[in-house]
C-alpha atoms as a PDB file:
ATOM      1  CA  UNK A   1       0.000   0.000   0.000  1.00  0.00           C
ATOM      2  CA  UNK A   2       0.979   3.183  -1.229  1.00  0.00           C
ATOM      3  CA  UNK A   3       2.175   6.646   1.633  1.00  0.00           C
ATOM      4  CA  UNK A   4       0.039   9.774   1.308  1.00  0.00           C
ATOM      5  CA  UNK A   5       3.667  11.445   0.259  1.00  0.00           C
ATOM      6  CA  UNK A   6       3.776   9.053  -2.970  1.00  0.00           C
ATOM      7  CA  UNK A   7      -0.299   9.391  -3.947  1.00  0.00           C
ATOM      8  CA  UNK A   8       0.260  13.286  -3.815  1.00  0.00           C
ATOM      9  CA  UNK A   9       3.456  13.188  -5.931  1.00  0.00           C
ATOM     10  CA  UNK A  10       1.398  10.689  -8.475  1.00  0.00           C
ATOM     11  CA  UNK A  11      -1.515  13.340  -8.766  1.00  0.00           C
ATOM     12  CA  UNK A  12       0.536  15.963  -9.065  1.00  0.00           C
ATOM     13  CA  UNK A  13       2.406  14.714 -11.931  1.00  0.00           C
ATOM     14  CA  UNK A  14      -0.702  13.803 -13.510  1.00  0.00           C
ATOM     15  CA  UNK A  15      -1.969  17.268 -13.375  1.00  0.00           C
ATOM     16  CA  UNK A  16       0.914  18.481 -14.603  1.00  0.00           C
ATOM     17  CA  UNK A  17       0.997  16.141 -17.884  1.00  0.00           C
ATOM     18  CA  UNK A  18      -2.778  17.030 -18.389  1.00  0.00           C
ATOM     19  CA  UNK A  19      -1.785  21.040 -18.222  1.00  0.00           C
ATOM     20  CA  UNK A  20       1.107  20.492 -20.606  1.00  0.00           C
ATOM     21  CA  UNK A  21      -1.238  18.073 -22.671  1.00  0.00           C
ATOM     22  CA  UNK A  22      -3.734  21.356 -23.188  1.00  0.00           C
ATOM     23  CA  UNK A  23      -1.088  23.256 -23.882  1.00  0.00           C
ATOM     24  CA  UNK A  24       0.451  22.046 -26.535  1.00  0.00           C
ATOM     25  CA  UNK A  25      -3.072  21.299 -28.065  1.00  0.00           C
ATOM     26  CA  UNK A  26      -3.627  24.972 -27.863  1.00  0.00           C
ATOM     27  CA  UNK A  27      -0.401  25.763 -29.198  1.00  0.00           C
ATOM     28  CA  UNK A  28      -1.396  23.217 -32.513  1.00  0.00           C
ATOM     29  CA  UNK A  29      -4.738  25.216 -33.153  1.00  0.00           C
ATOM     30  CA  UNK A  30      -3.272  28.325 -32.966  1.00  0.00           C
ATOM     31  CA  UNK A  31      -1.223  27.369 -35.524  1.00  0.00           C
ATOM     32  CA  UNK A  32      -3.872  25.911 -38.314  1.00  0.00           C
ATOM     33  CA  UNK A  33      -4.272  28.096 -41.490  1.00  0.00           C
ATOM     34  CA  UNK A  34      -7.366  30.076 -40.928  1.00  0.00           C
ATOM     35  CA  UNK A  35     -10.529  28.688 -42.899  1.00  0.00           C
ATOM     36  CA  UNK A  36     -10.672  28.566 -46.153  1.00  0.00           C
ATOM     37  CA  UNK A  37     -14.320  30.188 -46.366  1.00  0.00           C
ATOM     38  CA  UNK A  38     -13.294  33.034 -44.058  1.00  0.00           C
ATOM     39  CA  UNK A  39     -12.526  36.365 -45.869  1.00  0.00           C
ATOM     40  CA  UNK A  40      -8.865  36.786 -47.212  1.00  0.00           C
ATOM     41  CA  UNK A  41      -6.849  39.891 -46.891  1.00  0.00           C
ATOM     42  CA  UNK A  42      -4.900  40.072 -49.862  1.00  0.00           C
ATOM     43  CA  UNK A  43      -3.083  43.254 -49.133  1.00  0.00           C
ATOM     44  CA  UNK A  44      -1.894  41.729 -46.232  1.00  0.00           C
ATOM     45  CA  UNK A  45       1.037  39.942 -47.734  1.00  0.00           C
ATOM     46  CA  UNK A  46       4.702  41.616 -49.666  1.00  0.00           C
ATOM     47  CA  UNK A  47       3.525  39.755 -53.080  1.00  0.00           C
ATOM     48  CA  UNK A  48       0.014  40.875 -53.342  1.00  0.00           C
ATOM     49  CA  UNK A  49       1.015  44.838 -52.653  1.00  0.00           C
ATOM     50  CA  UNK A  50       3.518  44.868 -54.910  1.00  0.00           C
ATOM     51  CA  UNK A  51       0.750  43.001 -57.890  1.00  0.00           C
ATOM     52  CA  UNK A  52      -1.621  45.581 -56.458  1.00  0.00           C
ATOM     53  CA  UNK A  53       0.887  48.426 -56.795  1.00  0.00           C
ATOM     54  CA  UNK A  54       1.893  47.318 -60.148  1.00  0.00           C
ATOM     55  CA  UNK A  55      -1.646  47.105 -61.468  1.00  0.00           C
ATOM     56  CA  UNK A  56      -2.328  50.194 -60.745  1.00  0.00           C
ATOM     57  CA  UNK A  57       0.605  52.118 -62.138  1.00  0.00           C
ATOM     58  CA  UNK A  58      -0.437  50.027 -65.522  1.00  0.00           C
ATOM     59  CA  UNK A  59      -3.757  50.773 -65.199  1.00  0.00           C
ATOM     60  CA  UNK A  60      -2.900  54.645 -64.935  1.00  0.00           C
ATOM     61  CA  UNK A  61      -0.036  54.508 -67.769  1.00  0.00           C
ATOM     62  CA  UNK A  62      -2.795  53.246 -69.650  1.00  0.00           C
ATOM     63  CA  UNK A  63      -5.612  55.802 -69.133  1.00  0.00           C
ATOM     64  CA  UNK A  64      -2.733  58.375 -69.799  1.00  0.00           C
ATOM     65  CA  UNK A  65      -1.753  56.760 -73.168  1.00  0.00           C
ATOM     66  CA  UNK A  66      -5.783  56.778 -74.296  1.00  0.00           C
ATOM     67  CA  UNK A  67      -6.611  60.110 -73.265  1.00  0.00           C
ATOM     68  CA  UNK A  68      -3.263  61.597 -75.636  1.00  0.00           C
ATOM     69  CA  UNK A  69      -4.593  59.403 -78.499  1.00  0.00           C
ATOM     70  CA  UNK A  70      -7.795  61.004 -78.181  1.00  0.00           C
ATOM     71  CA  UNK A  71      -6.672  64.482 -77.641  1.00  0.00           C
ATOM     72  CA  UNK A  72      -4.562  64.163 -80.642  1.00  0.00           C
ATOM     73  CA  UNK A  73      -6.890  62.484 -82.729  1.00  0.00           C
ATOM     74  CA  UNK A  74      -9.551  65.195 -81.742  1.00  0.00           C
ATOM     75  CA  UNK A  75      -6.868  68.007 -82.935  1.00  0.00           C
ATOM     76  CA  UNK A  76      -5.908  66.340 -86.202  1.00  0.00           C
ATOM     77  CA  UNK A  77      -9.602  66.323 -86.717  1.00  0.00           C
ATOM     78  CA  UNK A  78      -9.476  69.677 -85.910  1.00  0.00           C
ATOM     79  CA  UNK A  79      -7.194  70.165 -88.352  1.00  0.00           C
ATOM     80  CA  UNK A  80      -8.100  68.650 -91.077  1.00  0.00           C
ATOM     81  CA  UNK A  81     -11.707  70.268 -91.021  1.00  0.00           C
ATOM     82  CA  UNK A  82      -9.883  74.195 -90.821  1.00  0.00           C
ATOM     83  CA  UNK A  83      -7.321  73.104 -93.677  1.00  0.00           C
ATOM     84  CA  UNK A  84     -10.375  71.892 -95.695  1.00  0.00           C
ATOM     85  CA  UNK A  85     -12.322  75.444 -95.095  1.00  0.00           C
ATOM     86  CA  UNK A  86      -8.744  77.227 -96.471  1.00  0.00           C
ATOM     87  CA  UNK A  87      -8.544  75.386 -99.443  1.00  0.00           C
ATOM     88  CA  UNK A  88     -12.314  75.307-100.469  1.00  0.00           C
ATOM     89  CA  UNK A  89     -11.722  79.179-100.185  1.00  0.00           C
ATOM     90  CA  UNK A  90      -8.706  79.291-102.119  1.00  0.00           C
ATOM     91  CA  UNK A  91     -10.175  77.261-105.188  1.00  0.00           C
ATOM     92  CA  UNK A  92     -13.517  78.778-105.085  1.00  0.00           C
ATOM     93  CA  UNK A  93     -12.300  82.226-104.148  1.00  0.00           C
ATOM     94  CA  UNK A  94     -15.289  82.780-101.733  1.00  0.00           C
ATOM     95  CA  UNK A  95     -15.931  82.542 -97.983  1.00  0.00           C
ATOM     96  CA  UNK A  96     -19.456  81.774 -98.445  1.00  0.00           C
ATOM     97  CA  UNK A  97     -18.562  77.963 -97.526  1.00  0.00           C
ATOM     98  CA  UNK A  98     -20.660  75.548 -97.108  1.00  0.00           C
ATOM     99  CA  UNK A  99     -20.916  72.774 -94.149  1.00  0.00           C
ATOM    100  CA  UNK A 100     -21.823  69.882 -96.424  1.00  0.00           C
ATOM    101  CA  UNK A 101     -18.675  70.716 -98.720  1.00  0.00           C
ATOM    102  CA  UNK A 102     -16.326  71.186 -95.998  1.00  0.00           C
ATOM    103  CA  UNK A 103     -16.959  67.827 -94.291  1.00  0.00           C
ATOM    104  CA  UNK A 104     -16.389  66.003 -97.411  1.00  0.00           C
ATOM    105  CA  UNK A 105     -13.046  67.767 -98.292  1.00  0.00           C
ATOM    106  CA  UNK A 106     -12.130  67.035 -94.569  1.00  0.00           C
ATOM    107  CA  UNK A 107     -13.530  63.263 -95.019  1.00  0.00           C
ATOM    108  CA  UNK A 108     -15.803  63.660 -91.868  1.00  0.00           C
ATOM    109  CA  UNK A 109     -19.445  63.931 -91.134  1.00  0.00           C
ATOM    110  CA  UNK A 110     -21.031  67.570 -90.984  1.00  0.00           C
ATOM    111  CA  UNK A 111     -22.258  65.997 -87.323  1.00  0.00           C
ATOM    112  CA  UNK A 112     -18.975  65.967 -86.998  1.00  0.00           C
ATOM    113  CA  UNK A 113     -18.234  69.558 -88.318  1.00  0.00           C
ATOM    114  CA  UNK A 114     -20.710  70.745 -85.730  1.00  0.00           C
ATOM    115  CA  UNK A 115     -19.175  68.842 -82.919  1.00  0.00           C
ATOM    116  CA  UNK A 116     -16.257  70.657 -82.834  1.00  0.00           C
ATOM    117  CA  UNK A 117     -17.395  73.923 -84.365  1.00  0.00           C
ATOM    118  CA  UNK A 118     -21.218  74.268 -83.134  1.00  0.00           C
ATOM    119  CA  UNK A 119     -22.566  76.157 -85.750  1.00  0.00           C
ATOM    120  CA  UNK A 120     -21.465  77.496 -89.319  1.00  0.00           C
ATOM    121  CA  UNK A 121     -20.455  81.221 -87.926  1.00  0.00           C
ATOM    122  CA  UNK A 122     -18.283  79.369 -85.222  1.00  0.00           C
ATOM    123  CA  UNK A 123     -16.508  77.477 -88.043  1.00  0.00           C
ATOM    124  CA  UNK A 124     -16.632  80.465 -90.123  1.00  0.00           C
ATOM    125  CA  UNK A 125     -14.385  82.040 -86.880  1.00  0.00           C
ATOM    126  CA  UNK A 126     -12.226  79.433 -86.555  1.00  0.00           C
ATOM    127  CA  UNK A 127     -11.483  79.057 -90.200  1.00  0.00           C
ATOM    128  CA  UNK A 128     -10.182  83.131 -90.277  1.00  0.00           C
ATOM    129  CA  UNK A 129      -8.266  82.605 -87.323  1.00  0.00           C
ATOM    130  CA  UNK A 130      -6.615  79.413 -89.062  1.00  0.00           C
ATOM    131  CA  UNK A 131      -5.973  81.251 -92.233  1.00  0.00           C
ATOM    132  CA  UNK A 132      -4.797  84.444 -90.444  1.00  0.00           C
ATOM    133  CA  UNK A 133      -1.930  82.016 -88.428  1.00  0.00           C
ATOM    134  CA  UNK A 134      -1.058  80.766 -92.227  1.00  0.00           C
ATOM    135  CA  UNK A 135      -1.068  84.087 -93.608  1.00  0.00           C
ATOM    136  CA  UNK A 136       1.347  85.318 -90.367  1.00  0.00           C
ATOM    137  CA  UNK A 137       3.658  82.433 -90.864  1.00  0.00           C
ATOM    138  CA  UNK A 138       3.802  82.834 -95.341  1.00  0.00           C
ATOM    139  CA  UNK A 139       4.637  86.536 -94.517  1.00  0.00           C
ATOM    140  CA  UNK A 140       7.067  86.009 -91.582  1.00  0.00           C
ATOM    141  CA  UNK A 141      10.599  88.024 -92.853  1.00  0.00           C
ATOM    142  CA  UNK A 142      13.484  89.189 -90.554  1.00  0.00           C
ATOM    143  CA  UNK A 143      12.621  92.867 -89.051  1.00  0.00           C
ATOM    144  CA  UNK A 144      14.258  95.512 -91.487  1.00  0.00           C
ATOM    145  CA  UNK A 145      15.591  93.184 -94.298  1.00  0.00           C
ATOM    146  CA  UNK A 146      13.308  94.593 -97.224  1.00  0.00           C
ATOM    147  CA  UNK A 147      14.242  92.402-100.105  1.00  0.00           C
ATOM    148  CA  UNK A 148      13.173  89.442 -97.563  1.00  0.00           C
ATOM    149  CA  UNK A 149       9.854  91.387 -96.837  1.00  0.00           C
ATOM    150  CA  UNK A 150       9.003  92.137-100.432  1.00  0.00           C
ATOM    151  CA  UNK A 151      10.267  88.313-101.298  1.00  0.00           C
ATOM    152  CA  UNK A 152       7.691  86.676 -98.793  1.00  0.00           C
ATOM    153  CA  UNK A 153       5.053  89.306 -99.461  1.00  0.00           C
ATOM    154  CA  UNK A 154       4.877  88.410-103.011  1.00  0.00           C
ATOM    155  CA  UNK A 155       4.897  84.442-102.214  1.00  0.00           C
ATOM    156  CA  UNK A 156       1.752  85.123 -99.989  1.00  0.00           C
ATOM    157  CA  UNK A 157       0.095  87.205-102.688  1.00  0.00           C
ATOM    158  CA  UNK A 158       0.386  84.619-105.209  1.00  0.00           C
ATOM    159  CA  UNK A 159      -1.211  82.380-102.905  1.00  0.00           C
ATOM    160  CA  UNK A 160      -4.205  84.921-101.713  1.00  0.00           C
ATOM    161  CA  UNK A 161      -3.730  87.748-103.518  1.00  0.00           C
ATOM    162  CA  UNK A 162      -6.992  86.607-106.172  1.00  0.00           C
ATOM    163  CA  UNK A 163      -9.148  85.548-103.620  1.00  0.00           C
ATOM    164  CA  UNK A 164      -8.943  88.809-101.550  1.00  0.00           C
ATOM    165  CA  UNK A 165      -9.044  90.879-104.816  1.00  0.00           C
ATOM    166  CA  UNK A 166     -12.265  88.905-105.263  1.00  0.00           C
ATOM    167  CA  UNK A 167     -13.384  89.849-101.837  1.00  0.00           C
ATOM    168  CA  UNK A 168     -12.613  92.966-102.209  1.00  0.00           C
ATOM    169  CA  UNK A 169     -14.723  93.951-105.046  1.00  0.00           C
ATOM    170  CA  UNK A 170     -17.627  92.601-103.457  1.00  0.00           C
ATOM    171  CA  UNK A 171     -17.576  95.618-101.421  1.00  0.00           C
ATOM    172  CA  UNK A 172     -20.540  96.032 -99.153  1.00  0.00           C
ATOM    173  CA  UNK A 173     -22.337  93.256-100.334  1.00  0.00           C
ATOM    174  CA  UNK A 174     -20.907  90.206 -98.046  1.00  0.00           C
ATOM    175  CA  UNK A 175     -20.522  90.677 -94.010  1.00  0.00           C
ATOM    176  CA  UNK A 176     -18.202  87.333 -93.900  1.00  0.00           C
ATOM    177  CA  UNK A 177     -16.005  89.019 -96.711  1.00  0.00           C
ATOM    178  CA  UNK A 178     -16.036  92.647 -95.179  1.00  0.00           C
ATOM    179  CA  UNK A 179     -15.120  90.510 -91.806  1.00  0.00           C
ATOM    180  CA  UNK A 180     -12.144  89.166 -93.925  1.00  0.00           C
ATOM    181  CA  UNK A 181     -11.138  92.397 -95.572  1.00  0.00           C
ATOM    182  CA  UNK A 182     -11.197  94.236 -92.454  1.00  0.00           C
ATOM    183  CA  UNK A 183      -9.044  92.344 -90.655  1.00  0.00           C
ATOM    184  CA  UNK A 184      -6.571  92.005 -93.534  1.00  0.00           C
ATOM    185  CA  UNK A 185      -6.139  95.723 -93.415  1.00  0.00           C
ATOM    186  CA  UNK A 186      -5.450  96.026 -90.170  1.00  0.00           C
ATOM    187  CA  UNK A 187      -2.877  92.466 -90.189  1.00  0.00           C
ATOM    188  CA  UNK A 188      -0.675  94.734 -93.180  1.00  0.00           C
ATOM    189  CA  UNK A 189      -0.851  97.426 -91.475  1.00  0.00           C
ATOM    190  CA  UNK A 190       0.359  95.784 -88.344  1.00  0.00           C
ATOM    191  CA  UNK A 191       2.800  93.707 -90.380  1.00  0.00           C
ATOM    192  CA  UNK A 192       4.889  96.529 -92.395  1.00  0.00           C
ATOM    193  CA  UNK A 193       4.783  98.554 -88.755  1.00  0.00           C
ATOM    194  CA  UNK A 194       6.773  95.721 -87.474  1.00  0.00           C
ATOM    195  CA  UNK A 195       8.670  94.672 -90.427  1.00  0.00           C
ATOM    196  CA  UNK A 196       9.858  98.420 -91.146  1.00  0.00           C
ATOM    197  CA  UNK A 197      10.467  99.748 -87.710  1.00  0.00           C
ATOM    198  CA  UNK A 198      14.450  99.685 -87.501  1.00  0.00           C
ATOM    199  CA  UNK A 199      13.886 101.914 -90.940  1.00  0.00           C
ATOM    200  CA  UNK A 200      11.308 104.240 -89.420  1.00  0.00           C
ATOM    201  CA  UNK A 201      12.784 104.483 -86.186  1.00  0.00           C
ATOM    202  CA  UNK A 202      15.637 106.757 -87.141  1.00  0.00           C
ATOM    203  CA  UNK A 203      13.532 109.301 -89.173  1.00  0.00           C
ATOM    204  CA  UNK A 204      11.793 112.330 -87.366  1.00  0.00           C
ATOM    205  CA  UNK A 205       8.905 111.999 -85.410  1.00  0.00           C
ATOM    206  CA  UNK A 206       6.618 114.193 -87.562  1.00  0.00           C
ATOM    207  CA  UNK A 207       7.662 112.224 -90.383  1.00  0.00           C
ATOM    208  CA  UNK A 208       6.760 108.848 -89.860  1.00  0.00           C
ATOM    209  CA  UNK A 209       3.255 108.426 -89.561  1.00  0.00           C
ATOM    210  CA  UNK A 210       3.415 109.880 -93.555  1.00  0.00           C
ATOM    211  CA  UNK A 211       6.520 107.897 -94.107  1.00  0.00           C
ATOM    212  CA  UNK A 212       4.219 104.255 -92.923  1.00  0.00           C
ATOM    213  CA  UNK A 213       1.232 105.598 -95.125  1.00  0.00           C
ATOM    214  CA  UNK A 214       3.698 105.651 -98.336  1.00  0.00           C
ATOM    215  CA  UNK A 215       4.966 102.097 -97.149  1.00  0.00           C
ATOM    216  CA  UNK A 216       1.906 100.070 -96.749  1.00  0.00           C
ATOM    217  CA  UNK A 217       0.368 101.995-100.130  1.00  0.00           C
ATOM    218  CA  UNK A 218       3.782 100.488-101.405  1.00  0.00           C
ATOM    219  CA  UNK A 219       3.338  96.943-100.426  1.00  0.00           C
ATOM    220  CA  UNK A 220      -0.579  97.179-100.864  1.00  0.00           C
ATOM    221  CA  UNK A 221      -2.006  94.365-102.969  1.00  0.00           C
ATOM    222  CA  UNK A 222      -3.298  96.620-105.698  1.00  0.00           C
ATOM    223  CA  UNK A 223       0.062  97.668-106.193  1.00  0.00           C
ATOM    224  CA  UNK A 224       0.872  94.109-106.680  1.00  0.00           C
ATOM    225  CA  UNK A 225      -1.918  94.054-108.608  1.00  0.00           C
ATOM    226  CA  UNK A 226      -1.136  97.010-111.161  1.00  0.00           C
ATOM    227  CA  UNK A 227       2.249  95.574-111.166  1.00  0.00           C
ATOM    228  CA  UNK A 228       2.058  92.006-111.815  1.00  0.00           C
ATOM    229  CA  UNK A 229      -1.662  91.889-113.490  1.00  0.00           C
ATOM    230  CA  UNK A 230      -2.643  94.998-115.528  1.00  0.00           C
ATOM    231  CA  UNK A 231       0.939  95.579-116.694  1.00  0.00           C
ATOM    232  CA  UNK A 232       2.290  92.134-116.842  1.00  0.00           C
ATOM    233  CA  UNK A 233       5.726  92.236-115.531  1.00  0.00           C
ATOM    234  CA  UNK A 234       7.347  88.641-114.618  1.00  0.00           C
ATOM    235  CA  UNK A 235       7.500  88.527-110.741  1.00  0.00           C
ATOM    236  CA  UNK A 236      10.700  89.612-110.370  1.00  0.00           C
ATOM    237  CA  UNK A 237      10.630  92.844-111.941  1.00  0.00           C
ATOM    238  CA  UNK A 238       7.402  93.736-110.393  1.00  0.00           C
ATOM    239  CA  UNK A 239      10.059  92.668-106.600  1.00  0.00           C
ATOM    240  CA  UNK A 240      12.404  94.866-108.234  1.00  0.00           C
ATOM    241  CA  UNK A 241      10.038  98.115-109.071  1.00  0.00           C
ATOM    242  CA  UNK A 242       8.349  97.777-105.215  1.00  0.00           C
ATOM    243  CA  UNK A 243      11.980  97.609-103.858  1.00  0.00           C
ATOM    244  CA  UNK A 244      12.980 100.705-105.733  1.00  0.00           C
ATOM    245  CA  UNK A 245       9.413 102.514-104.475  1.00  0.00           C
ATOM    246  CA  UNK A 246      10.168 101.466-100.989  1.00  0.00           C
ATOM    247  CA  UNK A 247      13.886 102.831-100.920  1.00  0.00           C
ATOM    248  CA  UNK A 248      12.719 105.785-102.879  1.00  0.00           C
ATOM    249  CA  UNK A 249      10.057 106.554-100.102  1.00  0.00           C
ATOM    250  CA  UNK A 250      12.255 105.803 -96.688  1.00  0.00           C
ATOM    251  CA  UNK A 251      14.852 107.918 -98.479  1.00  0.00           C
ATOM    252  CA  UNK A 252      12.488 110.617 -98.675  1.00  0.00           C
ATOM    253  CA  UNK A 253      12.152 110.595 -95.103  1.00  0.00           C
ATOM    254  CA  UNK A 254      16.253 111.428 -94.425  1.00  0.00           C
END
């Protein structure tokens, strides 16, 4: 028969297996994967941020790269619709233009046309300020060189020079052409005030408002007219006879 001393020792060693028993079966369900139905965090792990991360930058690099082809497809269809309104004024040497004509020249729709302009007088707008920037950059010549001013100014009257003759001569009877004419007059005024002014600069002050009258009545397109139409003279000697009016007049101003 067993001592007390040796029956507590047994139980105690018993309860100490049993706590170390539930122990180490805590420890074990602790340490199974969560379940499988359970929600997942996938941000929660290195991999899945940096797929996320990745994705995203993609995502935006890809929006980006849509949104340029569409701007620049929407400007080159922009384009193509003012360019067509130039030349159908060119050839038929009238702005009275019509939408249906323009969108076929431009190979679009006239919906199309109106998307982008709204109307015909907001295409009408848009076309002068398109042919005005072509006009700007035909008669572009370096400040005080003459024979380069005379040189581009008779390359953009070759190219204009009939159609605004034409508008011209229609006097009163157009707004969209006394729109035109009007703001060609003040453009070559504006243009042989800039072009000129190392020339005019020198001469007295009382003298050169008289002295930029005599210069754009010099490099007016009727005188390009009288010159190169009703009298016939090859281009360059019609050059050569504005050159020698232009010298002759800033010399008169010495």
């Amino acid at each position: 028969m067993s001592s007390p001393s040796t029956l507590i020792a047994a139980r105690l060693a018993r309860m100490n297996d049993a706590r170390a028993a539930a122990t180490r079966r805590g420890a074990i369900c602790l340490e199974q994967p969560a379940d499988p139905a359970g929600p997942i965090d996938l941000a929660s792990t290195s991999l899945t941020r940096i797929w996320l991360e990745r994705s995203t930058v993609s995502m935006n690099r890809s929006r980006a790269y849509v949104q340029t082809a569409r701007a620049a497809s929407t400007a080159d269809t922009r384009r193509r619709i003012l360019d067509a309104v130039v030349a159908l004024v060119l050839r038929r040497k009238s702005v009275e233009i019509v939408l249906a004509d323009v969108a076929e020249a431009a190979g679009v729709s006239v919906q199309t046309v109106l998307r982008h302009f709204g109307s015909r007088e907001g295409l009408f707008e848009a076309g002068i300020t398109h042919a005005r920037e072509q006009v700007a950059a035909e008669r572009a010549a370096p400040v005080g060189d003459v024979t380069a001013a005379v040189s581009a100014l008779f390359n953009h009257y070759e190219r204009w020079g009939d159609v605004v003759l034409r508008l011209l001569a229609q006097g009163d009877g157009s707004p969209a052409a006394d729109t035109v004419t009007e703001q060609g007059r003040q453009f070559h005024d504006t243009w042989v005030r800039d072009v000129f002014a190392p020339l005019l600069a020198p001469l007295p002050a009382d003298q050169q408002g008289a002295i930029t009258d005599l210069l754009v009545v010099a490099t007016d397109i009727y005188t390009w007219k009288l010159l190169h139409h009703d009298r016939r003279l090859p281009r360059r000697q019609a050059e050569q006879r504005v050159l020698r009016l232009i010298m002759a007049i800033l010399g008169e101003g010495r």
